[in-house]
Protein backbone atom coordinates (compact mmCIF):
# COMPACT_ATOMS: atom_id res chain seq x y z
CA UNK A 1 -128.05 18.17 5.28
CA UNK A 2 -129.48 14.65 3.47
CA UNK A 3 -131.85 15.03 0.90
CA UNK A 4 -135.13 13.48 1.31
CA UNK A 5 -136.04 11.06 -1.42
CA UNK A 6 -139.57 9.89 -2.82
CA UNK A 7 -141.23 7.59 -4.58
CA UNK A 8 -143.29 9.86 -6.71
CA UNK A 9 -140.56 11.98 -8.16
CA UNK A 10 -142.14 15.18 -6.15
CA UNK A 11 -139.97 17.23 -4.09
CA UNK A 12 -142.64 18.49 -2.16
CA UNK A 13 -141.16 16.88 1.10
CA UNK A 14 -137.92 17.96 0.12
CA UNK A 15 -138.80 20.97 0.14
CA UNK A 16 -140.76 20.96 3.53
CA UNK A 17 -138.09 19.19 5.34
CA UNK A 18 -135.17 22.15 3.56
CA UNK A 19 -137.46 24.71 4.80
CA UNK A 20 -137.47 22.92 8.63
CA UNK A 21 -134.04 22.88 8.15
CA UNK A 22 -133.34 26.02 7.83
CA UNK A 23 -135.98 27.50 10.02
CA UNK A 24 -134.08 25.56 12.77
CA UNK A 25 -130.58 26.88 12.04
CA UNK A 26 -132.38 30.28 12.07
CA UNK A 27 -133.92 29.96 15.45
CA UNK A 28 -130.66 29.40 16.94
CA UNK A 29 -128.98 32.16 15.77
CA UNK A 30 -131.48 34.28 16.81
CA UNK A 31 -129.82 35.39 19.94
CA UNK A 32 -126.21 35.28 19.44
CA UNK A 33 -126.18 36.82 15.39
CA UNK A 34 -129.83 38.19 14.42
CA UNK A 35 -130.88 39.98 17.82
CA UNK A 36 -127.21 41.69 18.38
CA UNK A 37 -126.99 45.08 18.03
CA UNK A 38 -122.85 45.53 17.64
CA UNK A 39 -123.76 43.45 14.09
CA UNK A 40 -124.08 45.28 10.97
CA UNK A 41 -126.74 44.30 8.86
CA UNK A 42 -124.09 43.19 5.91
CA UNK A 43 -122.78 41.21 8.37
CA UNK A 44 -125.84 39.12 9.25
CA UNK A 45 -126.82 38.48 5.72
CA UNK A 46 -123.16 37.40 4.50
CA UNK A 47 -123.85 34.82 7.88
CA UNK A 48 -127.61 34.31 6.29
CA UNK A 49 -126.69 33.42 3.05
CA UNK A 50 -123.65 31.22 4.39
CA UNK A 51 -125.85 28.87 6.64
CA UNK A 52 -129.61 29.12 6.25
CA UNK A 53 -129.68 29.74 2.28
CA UNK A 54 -127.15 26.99 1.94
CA UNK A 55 -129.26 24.63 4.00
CA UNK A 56 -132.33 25.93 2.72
CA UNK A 57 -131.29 25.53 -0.94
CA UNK A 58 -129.34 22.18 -0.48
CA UNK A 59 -129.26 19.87 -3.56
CA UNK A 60 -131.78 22.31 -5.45
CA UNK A 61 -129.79 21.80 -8.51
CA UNK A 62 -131.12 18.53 -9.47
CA UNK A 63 -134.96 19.63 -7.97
CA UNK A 64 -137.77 19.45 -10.68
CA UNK A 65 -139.27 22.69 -9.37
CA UNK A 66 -143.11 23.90 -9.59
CA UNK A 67 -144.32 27.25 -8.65
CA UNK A 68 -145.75 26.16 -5.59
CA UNK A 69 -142.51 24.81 -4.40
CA UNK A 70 -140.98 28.41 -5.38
CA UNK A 71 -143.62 30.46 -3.69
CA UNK A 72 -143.32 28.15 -0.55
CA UNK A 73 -139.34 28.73 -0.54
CA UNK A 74 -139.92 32.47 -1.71
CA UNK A 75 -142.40 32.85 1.71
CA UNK A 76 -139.70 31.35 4.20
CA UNK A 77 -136.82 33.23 2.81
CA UNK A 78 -139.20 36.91 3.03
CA UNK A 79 -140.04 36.46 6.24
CA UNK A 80 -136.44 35.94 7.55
CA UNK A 81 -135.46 38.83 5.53
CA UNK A 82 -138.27 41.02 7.45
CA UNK A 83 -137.28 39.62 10.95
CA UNK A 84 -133.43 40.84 10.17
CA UNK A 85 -134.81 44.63 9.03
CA UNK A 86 -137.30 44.53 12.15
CA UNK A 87 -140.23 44.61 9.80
CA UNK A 88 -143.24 43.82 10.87
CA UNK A 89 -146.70 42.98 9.12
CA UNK A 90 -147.75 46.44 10.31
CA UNK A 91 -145.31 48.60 8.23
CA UNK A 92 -146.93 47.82 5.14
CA UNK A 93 -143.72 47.11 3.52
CA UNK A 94 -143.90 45.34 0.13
CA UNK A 95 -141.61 42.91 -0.69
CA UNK A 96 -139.60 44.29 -3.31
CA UNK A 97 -138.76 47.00 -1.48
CA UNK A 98 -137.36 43.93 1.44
CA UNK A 99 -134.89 43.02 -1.13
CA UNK A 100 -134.22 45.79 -2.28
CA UNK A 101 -132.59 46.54 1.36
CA UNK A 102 -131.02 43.89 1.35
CA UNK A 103 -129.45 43.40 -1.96
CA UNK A 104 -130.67 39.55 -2.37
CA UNK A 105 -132.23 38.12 -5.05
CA UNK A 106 -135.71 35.89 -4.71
CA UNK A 107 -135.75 32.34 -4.49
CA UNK A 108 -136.80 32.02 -8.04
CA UNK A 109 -133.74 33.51 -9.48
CA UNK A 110 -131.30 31.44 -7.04
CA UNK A 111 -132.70 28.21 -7.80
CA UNK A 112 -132.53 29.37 -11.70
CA UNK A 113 -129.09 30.67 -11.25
CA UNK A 114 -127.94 27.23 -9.24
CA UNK A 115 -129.52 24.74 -11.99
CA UNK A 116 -128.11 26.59 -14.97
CA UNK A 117 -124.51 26.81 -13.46
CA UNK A 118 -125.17 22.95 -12.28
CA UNK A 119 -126.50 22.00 -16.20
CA UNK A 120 -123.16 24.05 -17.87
CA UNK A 121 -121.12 21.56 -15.51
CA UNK A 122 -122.81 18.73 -17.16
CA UNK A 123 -122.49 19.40 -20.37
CA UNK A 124 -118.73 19.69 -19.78
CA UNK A 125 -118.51 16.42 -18.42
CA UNK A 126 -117.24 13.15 -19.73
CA UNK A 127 -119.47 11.00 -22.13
CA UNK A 128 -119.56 8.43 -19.30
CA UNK A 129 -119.73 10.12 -15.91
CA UNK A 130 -123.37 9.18 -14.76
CA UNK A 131 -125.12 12.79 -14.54
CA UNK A 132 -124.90 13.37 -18.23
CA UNK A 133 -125.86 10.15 -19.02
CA UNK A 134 -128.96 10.65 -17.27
CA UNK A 135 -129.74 14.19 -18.61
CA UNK A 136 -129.39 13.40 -22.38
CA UNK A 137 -130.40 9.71 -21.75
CA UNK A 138 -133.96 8.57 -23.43
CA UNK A 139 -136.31 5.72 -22.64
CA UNK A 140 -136.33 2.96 -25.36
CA UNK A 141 -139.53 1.47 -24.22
CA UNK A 142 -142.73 2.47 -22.04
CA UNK A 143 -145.67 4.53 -22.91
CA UNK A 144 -147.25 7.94 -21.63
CA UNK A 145 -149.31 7.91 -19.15
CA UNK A 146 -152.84 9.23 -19.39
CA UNK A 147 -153.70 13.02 -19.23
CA UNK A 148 -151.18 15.82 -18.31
CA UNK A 149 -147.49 14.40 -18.17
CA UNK A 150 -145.04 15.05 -14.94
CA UNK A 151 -142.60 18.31 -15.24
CA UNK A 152 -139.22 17.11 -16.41
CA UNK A 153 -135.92 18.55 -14.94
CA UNK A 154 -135.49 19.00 -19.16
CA UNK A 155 -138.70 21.95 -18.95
CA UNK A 156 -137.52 23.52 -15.69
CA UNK A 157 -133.87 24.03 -17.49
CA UNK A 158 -135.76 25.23 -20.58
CA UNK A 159 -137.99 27.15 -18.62
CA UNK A 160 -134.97 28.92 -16.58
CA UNK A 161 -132.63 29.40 -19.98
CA UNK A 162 -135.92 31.64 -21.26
CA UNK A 163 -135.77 33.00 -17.93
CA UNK A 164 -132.33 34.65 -18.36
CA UNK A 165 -132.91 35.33 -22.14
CA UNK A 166 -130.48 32.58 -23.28
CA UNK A 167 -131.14 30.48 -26.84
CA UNK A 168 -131.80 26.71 -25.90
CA UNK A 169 -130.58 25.68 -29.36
CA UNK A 170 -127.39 27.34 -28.68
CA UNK A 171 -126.54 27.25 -24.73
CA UNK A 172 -124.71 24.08 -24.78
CA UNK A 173 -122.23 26.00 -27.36
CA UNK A 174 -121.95 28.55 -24.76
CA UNK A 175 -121.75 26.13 -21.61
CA UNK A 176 -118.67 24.57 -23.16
CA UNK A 177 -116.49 27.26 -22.06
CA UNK A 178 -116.81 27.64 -17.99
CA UNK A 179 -115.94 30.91 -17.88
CA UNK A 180 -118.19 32.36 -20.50
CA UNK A 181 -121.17 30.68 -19.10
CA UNK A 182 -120.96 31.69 -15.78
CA UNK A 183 -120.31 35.33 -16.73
CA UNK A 184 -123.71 34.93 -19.16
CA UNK A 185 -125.83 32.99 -16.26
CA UNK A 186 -125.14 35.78 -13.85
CA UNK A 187 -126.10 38.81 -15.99
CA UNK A 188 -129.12 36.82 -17.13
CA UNK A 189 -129.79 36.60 -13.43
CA UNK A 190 -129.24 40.34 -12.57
CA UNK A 191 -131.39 41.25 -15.53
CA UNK A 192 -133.92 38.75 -14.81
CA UNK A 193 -133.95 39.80 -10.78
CA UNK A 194 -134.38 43.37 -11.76
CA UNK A 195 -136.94 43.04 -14.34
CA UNK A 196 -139.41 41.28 -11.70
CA UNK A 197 -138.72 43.55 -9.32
CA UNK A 198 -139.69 46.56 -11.88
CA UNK A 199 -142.77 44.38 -12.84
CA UNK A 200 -143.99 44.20 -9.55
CA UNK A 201 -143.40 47.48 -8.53
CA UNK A 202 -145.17 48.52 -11.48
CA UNK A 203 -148.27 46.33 -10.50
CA UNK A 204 -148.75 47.12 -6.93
CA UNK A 205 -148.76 51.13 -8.40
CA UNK A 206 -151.27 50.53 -10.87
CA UNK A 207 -153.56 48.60 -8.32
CA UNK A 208 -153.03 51.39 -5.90
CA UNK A 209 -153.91 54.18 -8.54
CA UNK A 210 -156.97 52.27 -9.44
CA UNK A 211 -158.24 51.98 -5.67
CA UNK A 212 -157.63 55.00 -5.25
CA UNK A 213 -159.97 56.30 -8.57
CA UNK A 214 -161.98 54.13 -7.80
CA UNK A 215 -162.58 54.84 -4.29
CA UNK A 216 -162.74 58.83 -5.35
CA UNK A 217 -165.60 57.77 -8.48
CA UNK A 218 -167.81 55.97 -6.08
CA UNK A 219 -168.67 56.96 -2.56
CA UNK A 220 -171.45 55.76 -0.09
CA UNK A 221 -173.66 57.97 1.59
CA UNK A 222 -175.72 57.55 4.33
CA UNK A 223 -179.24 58.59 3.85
CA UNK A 224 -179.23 59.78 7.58
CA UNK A 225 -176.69 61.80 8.62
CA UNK A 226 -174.77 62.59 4.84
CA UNK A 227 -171.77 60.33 6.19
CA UNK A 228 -169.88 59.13 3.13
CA UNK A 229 -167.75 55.85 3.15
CA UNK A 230 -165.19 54.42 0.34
CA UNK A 231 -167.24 51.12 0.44
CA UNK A 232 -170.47 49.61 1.09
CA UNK A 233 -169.42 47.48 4.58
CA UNK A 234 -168.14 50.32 5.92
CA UNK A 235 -172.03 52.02 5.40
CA UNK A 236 -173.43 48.88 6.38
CA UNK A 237 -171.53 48.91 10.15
CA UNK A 238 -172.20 52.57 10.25
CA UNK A 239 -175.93 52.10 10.19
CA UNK A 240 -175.81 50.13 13.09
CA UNK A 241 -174.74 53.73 14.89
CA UNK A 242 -178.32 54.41 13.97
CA UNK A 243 -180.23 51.72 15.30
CA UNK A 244 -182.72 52.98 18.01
CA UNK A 245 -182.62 56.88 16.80
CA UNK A 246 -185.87 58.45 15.45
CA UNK A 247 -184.69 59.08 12.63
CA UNK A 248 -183.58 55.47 11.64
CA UNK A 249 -186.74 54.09 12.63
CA UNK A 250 -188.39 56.58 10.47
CA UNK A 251 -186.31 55.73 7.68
CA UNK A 252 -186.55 52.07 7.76
């Protein structure tokens, strides 16, 4: 379960070796939990979340996280969500409607969740324990470097408190009491869950309706036999039907 550590302050081979991790806990339980049939699927994603999101998402509340790293994590956990519904590529099965089946949230909103829960504990700390120290601590010397500056764990906590439509002036008020933040983080991280999921949805439709008039608007018509295709490749293989006819030699 040991973190991996680097140099660079990047957690991009953190997050490749959590990933490895948990794809290898998840290989061995293929057999004996994923592929059994007396299971229910509750079952095997109380036993998911227990061992390969826990391995998976190890440490991630101290990670100064990037999209990348999110769409990465987001990718791995998908696909192990698909191979316990027996969904396949093929089914043409989007993914909102893959958690919506199973009642988990995306990676994005975990690690949010995890690293706002983690930052209330810190702020409740003592003055001298070390992880405080380090959050609110500030360099008295050095310069910037040159060009864009590196994320800060600072702008992925006030990224996730906009996130879950909490004040950043005010959350260390509310972080005080334990019980009152943890009730606030987790409807900030239904509300947050649902609204992507509603945004998405809401995309995909609109893309689909717009294929759709578009495909209806403009059609392509061979000048042969009348044929009409939704796009131009599909005219251009069709042609090829032609080659050697009369009336394709004629035309060209």
């Amino acid at each position: 379960m040991g973190s991996t550590l680097s140099r660079n302050i990047h957690i991009d081979d953190e997050v490749i070796n959590r990933i490895s991790k948990a794809s290898s806990a998840f290989g061995r339980l293929r057999k004996n939990v994923w592929n059994r049939k007396g299971l229910s699927l509750s079952t095997k994603l109380k036993v998911y979340k227990a061992i390969v999101l826990s391995i998976m998402l190890y440490a991630c509340e101290t990670w100064t996280v990037y999209q990348r790293h999110i769409r990465k994590l987001n990718r791995f956990h998908l696909t192990c969500l698909c191979k316990l519904l027996h969904i396949g590529w093929r089914d043409m099965i989007p993914d909102t409607e893959v958690l919506r089946r199973t009642g988990l949230p995306s990676i994005d909103t975990m690690l949010t969740e995890a690293q706002l829960r983690w930052s209330g504990h810190i702020v409740r700390m003592g003055e001298e324990r070390l992880p405080k120290r380090l959050l609110y601590g500030e360099l008295q010397e050095g310069k910037r470097s040159v060009g864009g500056q590196r994320k800060r764990y600072k702008d992925t906590l006030k990224v996730g408190l906009n996130k879950f439509q909490i004040d950043p002036d005010t959350w260390e008020d509310t972080a005080a009491n334990r019980s009152e933040w943890r009730s606030r983080v987790a409807e900030g991280a239904v509300d947050y869950e649902e609204d992507c999921l509603t945004r998405a949805e809401n995309k995909r439709r609109i893309c689909k309706t717009f294929s759709v008039s578009s495909s209806s608007t403009q059609s392509h018509i061979c000048t042969i036999c009348g044929k009409s295709f939704r796009a131009a490749i599909g005219l251009f293989s069709h042609k090829r039907t032609h080659c050697g006819s009369a009336d394709f030699t004629t035309n060209t």
